[in-house]
N, C-alpha and C. Protein backbone atom coordinates (compact mmCIF):
# COMPACT_ATOMS: atom_id res chain seq x y z
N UNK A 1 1.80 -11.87 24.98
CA UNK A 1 2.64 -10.72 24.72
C UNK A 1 1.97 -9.83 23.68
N UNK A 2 2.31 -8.75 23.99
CA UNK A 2 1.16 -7.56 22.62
C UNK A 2 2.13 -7.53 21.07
N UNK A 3 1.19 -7.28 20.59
CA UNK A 3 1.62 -7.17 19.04
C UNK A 3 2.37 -6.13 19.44
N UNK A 4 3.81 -5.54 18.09
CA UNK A 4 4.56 -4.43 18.13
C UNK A 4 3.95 -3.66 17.03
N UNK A 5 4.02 -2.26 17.06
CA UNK A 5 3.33 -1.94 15.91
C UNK A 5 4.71 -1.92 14.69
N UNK A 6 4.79 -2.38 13.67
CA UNK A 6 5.80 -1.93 12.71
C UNK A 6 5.95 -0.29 12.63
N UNK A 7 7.34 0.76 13.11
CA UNK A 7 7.23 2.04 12.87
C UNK A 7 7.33 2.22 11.49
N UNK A 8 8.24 1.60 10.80
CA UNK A 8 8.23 1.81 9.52
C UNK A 8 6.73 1.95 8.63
N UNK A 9 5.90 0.70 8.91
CA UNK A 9 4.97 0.90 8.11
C UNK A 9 3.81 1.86 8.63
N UNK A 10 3.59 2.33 9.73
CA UNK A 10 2.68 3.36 10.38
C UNK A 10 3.09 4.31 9.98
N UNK A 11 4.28 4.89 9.35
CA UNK A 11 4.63 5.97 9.00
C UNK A 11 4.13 6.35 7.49
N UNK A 12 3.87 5.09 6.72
CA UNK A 12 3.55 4.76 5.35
C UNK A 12 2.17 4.69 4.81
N UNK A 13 1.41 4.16 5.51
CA UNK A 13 0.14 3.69 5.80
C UNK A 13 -0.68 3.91 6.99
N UNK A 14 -1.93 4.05 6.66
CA UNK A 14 -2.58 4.27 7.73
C UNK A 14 -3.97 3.46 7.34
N UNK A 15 -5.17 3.29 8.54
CA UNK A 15 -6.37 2.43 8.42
C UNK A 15 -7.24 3.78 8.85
N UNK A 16 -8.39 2.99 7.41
CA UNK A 16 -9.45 3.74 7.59
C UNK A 16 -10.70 3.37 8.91
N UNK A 17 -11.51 4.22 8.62
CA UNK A 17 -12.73 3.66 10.11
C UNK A 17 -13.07 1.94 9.30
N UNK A 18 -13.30 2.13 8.84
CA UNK A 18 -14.02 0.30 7.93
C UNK A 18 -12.80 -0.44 7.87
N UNK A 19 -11.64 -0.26 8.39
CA UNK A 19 -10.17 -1.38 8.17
C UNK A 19 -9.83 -1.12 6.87
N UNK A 20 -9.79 -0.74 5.47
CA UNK A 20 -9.08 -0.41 4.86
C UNK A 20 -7.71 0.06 5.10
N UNK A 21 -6.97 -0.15 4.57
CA UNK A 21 -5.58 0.04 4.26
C UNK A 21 -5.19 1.09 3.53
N UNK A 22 -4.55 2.61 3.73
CA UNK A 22 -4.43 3.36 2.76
C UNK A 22 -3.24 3.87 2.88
N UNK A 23 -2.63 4.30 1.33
CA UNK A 23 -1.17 4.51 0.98
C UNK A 23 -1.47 5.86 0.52
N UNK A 24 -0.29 6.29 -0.02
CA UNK A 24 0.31 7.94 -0.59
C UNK A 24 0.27 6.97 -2.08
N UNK A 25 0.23 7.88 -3.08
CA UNK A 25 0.68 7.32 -4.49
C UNK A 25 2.14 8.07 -4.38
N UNK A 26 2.73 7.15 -5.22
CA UNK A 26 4.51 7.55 -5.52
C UNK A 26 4.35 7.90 -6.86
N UNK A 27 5.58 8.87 -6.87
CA UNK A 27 5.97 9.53 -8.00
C UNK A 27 5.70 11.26 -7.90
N UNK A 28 5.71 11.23 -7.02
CA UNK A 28 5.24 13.21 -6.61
C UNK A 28 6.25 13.47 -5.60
N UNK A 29 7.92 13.58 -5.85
CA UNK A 29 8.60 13.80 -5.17
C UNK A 29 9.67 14.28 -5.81
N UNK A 30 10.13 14.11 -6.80
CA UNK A 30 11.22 14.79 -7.18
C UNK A 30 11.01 14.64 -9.12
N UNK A 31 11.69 15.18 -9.99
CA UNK A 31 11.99 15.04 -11.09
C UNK A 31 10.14 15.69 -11.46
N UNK A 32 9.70 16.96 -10.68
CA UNK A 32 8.28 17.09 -11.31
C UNK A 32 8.21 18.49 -12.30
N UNK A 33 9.07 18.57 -13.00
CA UNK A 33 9.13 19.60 -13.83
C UNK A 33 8.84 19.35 -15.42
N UNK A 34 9.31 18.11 -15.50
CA UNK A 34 8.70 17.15 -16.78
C UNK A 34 7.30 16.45 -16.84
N UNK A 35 6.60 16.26 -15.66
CA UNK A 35 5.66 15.75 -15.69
C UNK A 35 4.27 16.81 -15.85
N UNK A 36 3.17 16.16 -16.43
CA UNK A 36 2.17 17.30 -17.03
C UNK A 36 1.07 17.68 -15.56
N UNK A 37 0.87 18.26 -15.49
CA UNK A 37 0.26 18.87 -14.10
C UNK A 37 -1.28 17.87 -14.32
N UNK A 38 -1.80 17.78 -15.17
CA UNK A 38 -2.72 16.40 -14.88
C UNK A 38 -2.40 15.42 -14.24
N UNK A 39 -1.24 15.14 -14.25
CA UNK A 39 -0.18 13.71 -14.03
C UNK A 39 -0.32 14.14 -12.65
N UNK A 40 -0.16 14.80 -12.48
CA UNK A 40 0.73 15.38 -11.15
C UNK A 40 -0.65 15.25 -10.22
N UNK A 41 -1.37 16.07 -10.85
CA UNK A 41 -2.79 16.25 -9.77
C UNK A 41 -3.23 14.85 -9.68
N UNK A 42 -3.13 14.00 -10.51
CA UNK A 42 -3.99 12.78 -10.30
C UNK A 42 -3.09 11.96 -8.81
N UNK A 43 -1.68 12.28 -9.52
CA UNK A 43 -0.95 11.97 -8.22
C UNK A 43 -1.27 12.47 -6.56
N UNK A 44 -1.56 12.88 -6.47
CA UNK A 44 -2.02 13.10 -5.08
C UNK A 44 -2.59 12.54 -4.36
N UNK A 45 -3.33 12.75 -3.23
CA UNK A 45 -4.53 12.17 -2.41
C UNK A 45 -3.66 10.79 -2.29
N UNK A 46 -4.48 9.76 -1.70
CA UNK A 46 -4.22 8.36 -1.42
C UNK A 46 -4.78 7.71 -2.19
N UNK A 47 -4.67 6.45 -1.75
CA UNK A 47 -5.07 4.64 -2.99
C UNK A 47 -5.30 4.10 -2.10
N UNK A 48 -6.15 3.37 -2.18
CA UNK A 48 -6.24 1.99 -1.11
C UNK A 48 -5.12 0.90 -1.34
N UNK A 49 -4.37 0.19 -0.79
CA UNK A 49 -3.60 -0.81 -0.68
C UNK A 49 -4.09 -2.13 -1.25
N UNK A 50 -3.61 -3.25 -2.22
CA UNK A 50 -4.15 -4.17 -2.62
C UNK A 50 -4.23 -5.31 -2.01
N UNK A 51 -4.93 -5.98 -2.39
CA UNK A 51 -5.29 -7.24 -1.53
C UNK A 51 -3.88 -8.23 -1.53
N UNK A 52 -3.01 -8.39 -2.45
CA UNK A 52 -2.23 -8.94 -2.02
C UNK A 52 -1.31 -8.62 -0.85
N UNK A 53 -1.07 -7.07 -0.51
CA UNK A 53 -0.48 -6.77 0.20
C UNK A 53 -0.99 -6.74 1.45
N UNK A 54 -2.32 -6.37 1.47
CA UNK A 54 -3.10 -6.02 2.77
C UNK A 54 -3.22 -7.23 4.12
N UNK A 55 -2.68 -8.40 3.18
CA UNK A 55 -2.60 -9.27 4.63
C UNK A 55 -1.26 -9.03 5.50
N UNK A 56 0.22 -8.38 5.04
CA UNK A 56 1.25 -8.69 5.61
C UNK A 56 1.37 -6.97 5.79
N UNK A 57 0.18 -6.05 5.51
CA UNK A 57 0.13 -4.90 6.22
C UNK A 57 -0.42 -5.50 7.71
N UNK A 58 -1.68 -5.92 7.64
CA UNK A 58 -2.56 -6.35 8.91
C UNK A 58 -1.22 -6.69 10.20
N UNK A 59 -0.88 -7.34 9.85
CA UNK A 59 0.11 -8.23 10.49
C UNK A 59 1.40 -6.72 10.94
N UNK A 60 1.51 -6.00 9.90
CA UNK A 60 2.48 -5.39 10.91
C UNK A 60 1.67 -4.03 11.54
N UNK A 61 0.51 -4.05 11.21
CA UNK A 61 -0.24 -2.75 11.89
C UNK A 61 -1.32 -3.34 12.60
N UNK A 62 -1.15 -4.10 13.57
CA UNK A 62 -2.24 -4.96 14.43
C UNK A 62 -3.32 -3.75 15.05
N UNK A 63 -3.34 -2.52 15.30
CA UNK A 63 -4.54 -2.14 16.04
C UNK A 63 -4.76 -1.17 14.69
């Protein structure tokens, strides 16, 4: 039977060409009027996902 893809987490994450695992950083969504625009810019772009997590990503993002 084929793997299902998790929708939840494909919506969250995505894989790089080399299988990496990559996320959004949090905290760039609301309440950004207090925060210092360094803060903010660093916030952006993506993170790679950590190794503890990256096995029970694999598992719900099989291809």
């Amino acid at each position: 039977m084929k793997m299902k893809t998790h929708k939840g987490a494909s919506k969250r994450f995505s894989k790089t060409g080399s299988g990496k695992i990559v996320r959004r950083k949090a905290g760039k969504r609301h309440l950004l009027s207090h925060k210092r625009h360094d803060h903010k810019r660093r916030l952006g772009g993506t993170a790679i996902v950590d190794a503890t997590s990256t096995a029970v990503l694999r598992q719900l993002l099989p291809r």
